[in-house]
N, C-alpha and C. Protein backbone atom coordinates (compact mmCIF):
# COMPACT_ATOMS: atom_id res chain seq x y z
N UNK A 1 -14.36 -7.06 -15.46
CA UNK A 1 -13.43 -7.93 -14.75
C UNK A 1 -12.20 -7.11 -14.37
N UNK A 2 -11.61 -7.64 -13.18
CA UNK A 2 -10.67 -6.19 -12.58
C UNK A 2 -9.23 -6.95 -12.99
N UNK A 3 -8.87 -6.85 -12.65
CA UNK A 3 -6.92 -6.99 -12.63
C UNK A 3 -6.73 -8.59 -11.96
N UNK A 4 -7.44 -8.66 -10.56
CA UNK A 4 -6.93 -9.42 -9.65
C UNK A 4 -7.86 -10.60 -10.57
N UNK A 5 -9.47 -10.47 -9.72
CA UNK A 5 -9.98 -11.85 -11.02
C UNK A 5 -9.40 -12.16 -12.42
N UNK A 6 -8.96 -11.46 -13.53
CA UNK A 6 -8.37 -11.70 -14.13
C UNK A 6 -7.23 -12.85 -14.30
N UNK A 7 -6.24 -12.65 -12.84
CA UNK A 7 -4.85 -12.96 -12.68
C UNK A 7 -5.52 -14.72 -12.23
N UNK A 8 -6.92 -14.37 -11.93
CA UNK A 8 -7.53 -15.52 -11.27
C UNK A 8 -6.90 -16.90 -11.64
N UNK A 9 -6.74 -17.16 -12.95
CA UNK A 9 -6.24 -17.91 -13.59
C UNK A 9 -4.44 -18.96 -13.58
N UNK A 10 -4.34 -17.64 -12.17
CA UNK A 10 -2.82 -18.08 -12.24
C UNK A 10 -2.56 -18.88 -10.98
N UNK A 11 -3.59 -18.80 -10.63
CA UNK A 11 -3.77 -19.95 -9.08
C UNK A 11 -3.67 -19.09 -7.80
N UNK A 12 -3.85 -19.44 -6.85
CA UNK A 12 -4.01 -18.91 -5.52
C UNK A 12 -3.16 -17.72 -4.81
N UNK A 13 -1.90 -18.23 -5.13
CA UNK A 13 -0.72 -17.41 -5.26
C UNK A 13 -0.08 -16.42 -6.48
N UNK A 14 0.54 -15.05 -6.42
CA UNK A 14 0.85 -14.18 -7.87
C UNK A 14 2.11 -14.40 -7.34
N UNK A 15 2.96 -13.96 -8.53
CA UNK A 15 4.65 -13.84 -8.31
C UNK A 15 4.90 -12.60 -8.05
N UNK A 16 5.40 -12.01 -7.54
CA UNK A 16 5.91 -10.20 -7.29
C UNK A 16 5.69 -9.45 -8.75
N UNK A 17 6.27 -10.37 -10.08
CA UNK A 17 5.44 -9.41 -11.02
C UNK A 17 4.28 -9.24 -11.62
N UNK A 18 3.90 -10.36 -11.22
CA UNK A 18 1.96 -10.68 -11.19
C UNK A 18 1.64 -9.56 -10.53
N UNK A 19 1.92 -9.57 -9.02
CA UNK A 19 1.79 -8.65 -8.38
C UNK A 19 1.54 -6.68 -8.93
N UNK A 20 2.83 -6.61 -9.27
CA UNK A 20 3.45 -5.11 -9.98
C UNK A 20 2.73 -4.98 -11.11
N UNK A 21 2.11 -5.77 -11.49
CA UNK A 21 0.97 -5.88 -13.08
C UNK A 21 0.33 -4.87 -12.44
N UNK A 22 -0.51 -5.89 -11.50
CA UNK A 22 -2.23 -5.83 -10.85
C UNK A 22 -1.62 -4.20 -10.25
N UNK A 23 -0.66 -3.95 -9.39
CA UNK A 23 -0.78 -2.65 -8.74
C UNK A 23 -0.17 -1.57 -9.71
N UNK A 24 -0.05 -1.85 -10.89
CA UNK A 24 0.88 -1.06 -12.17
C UNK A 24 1.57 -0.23 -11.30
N UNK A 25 2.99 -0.54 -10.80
CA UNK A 25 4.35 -0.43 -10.26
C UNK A 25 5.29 -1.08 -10.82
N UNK A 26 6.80 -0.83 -10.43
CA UNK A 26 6.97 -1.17 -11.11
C UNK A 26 7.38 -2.97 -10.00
N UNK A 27 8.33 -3.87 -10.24
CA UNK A 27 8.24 -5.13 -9.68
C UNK A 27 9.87 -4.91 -8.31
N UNK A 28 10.35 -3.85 -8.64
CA UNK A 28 11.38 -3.46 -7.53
C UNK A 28 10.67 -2.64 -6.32
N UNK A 29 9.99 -1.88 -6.61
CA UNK A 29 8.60 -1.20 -5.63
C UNK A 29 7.73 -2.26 -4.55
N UNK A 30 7.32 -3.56 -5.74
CA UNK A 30 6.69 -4.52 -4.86
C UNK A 30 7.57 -5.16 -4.26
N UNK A 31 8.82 -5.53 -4.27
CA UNK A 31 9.90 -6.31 -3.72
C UNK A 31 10.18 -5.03 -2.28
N UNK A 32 10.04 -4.30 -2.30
CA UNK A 32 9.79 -3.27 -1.70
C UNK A 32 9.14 -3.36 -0.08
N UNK A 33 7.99 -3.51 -0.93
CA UNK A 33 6.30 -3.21 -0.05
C UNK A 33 6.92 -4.58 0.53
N UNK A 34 7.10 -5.52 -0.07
CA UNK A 34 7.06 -6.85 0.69
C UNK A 34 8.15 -7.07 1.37
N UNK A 35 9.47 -6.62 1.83
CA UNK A 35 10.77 -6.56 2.13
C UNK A 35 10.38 -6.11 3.39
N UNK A 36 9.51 -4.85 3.18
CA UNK A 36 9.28 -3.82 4.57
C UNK A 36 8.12 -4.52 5.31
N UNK A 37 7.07 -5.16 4.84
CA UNK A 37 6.23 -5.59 5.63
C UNK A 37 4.96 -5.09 5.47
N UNK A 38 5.11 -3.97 4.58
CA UNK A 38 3.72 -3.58 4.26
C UNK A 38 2.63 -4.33 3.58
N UNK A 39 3.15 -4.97 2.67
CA UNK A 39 2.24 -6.14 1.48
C UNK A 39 2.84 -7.45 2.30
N UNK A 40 1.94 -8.81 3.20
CA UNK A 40 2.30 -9.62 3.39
C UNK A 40 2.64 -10.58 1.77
N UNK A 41 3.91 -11.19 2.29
CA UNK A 41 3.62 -12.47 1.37
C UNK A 41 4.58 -13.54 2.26
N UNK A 42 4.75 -14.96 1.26
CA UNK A 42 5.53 -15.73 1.62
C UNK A 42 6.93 -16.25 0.59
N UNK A 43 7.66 -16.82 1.25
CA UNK A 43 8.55 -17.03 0.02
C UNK A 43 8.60 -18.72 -0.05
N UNK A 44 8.50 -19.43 -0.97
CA UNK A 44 8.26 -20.59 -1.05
C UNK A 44 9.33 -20.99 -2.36
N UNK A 45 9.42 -22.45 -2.17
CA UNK A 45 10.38 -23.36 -3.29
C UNK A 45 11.87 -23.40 -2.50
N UNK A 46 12.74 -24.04 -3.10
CA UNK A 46 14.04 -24.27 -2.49
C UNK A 46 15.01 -22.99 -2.26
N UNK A 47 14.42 -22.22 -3.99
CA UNK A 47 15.17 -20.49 -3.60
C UNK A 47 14.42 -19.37 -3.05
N UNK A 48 13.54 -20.08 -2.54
CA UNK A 48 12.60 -18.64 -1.47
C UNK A 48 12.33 -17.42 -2.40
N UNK A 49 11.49 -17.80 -3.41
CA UNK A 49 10.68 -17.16 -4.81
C UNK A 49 9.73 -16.67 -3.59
N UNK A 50 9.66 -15.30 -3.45
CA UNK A 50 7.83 -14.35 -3.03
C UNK A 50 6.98 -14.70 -3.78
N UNK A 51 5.87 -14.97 -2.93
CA UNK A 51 4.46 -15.27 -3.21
C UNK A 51 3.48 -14.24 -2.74
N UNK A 52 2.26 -13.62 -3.07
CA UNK A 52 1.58 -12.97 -2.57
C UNK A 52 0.46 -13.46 -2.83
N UNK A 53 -0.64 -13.72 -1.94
CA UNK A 53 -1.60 -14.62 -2.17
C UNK A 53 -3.04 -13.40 -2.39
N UNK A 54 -4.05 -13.64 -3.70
CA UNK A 54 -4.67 -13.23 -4.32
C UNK A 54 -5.37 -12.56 -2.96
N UNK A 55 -5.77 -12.83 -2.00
CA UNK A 55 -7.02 -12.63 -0.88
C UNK A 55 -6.35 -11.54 -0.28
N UNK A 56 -5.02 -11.49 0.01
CA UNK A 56 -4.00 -10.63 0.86
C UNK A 56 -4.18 -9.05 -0.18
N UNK A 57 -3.86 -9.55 -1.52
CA UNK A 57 -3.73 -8.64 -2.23
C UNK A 57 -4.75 -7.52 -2.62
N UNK A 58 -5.74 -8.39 -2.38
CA UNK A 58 -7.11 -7.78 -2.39
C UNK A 58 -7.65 -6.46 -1.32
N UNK A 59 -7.20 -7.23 -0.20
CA UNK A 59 -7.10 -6.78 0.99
C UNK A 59 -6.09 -5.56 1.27
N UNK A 60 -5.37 -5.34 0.87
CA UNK A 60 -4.42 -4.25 0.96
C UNK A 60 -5.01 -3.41 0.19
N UNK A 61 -5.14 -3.81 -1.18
CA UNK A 61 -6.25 -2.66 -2.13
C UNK A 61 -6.82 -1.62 -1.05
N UNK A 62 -7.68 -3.01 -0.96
CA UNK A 62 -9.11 -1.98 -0.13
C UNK A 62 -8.60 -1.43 1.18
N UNK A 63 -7.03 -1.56 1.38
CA UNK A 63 -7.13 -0.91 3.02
C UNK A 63 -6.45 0.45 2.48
N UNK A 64 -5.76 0.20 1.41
CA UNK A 64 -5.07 1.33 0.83
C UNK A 64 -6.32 2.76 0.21
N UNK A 65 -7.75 2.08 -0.09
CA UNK A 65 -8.05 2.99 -0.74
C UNK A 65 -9.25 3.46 0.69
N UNK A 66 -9.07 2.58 1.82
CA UNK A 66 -9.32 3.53 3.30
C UNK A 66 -8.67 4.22 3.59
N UNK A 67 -7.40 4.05 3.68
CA UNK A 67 -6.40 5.16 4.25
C UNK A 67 -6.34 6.39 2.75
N UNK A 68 -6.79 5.96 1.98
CA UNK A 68 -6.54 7.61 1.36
C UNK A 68 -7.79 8.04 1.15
N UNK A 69 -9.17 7.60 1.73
CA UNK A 69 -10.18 8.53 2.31
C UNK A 69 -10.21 9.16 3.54
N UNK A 70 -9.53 8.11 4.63
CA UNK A 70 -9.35 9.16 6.04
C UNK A 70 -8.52 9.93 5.54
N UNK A 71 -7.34 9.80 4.97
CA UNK A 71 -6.55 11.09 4.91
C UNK A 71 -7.28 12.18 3.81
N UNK A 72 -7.99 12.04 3.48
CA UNK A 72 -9.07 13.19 2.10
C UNK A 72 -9.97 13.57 3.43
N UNK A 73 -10.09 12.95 4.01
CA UNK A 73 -11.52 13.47 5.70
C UNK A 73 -10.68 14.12 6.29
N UNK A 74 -9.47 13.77 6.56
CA UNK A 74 -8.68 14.48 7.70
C UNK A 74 -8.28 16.02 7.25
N UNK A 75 -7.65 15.65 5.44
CA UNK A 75 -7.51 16.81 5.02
C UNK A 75 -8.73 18.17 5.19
N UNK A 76 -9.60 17.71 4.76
CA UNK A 76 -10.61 18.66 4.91
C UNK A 76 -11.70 19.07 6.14
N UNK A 77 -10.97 18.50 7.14
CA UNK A 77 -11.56 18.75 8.76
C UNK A 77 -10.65 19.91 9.11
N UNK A 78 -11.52 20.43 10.16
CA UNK A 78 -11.03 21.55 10.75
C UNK A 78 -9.64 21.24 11.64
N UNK A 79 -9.09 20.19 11.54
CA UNK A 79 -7.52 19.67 12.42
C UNK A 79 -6.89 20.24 11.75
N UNK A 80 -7.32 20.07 9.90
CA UNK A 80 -6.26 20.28 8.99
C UNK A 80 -5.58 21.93 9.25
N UNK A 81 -5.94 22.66 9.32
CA UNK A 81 -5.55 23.75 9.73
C UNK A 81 -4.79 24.34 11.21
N UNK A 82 -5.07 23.25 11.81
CA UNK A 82 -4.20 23.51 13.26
C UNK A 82 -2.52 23.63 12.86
N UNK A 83 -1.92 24.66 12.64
CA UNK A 83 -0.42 24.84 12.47
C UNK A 83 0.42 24.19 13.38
N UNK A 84 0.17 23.59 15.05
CA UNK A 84 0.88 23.44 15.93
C UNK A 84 0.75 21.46 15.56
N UNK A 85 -0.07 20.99 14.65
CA UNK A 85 -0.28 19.43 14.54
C UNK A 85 0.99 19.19 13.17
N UNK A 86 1.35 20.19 12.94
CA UNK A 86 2.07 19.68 11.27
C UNK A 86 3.13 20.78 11.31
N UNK A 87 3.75 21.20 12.50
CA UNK A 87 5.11 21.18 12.63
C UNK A 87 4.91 23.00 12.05
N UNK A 88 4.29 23.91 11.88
CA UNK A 88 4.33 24.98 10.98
C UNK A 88 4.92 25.83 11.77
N UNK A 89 6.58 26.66 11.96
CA UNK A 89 6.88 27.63 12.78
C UNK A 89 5.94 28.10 13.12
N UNK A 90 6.18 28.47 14.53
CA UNK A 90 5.41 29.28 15.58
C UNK A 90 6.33 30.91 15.28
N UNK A 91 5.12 31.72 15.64
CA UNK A 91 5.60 33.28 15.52
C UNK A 91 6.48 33.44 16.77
N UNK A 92 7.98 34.16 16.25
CA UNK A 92 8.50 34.70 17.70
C UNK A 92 7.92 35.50 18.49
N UNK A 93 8.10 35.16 20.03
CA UNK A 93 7.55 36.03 21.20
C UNK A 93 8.38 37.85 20.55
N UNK A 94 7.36 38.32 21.28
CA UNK A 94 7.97 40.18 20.99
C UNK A 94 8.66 39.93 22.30
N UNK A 95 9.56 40.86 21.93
CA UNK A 95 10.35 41.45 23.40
C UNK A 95 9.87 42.60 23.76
């Protein structure tokens, strides 16, 4: 049983430190992700408490652990070595 089924129990919606559990961060990191727009959530109740809903959360997982296989593919493709794609000084012209 993983983290998230686990949390299953806590209903549809996690609180930001529900959240920071499941992604072991710390809960200023997830206030974070969710501030910037990266982790959707909502804020609900009269004092606009963040919510992040179990399906969303899930979903970022798995997009997070795509983007750090393209970037493990990218690393080890022949781009990775192009010096002029990643900023690497160019040799001065001779005079």
């Amino acid at each position: 049983m993983n983290d998230i089924e686990s949390a299953s129990g806590l209903g549809r919606f996690l609180t930001l430190a529900d959240t920071a559990e499941i992604l072991n961060v710390s809960a200023s990191q997830t206030y974070a992700l969710v501030r910037s727009g990266e982790l959707p959530a909502i804020k609900v109740g009269g004092s606009g408490h963040w919510r992040v809903e179990r399906s969303v959360l899930e979903s970022y997982i798995e997009a997070k652990y795509e983007e750090s296989r393209r970037l493990s593919l990218w690393n080890q493709s022949n781009y990775a070595d192009l010096p002029e794609l990643f900023g690497a000084p160019r040799s001065t012209p001779r005079r």
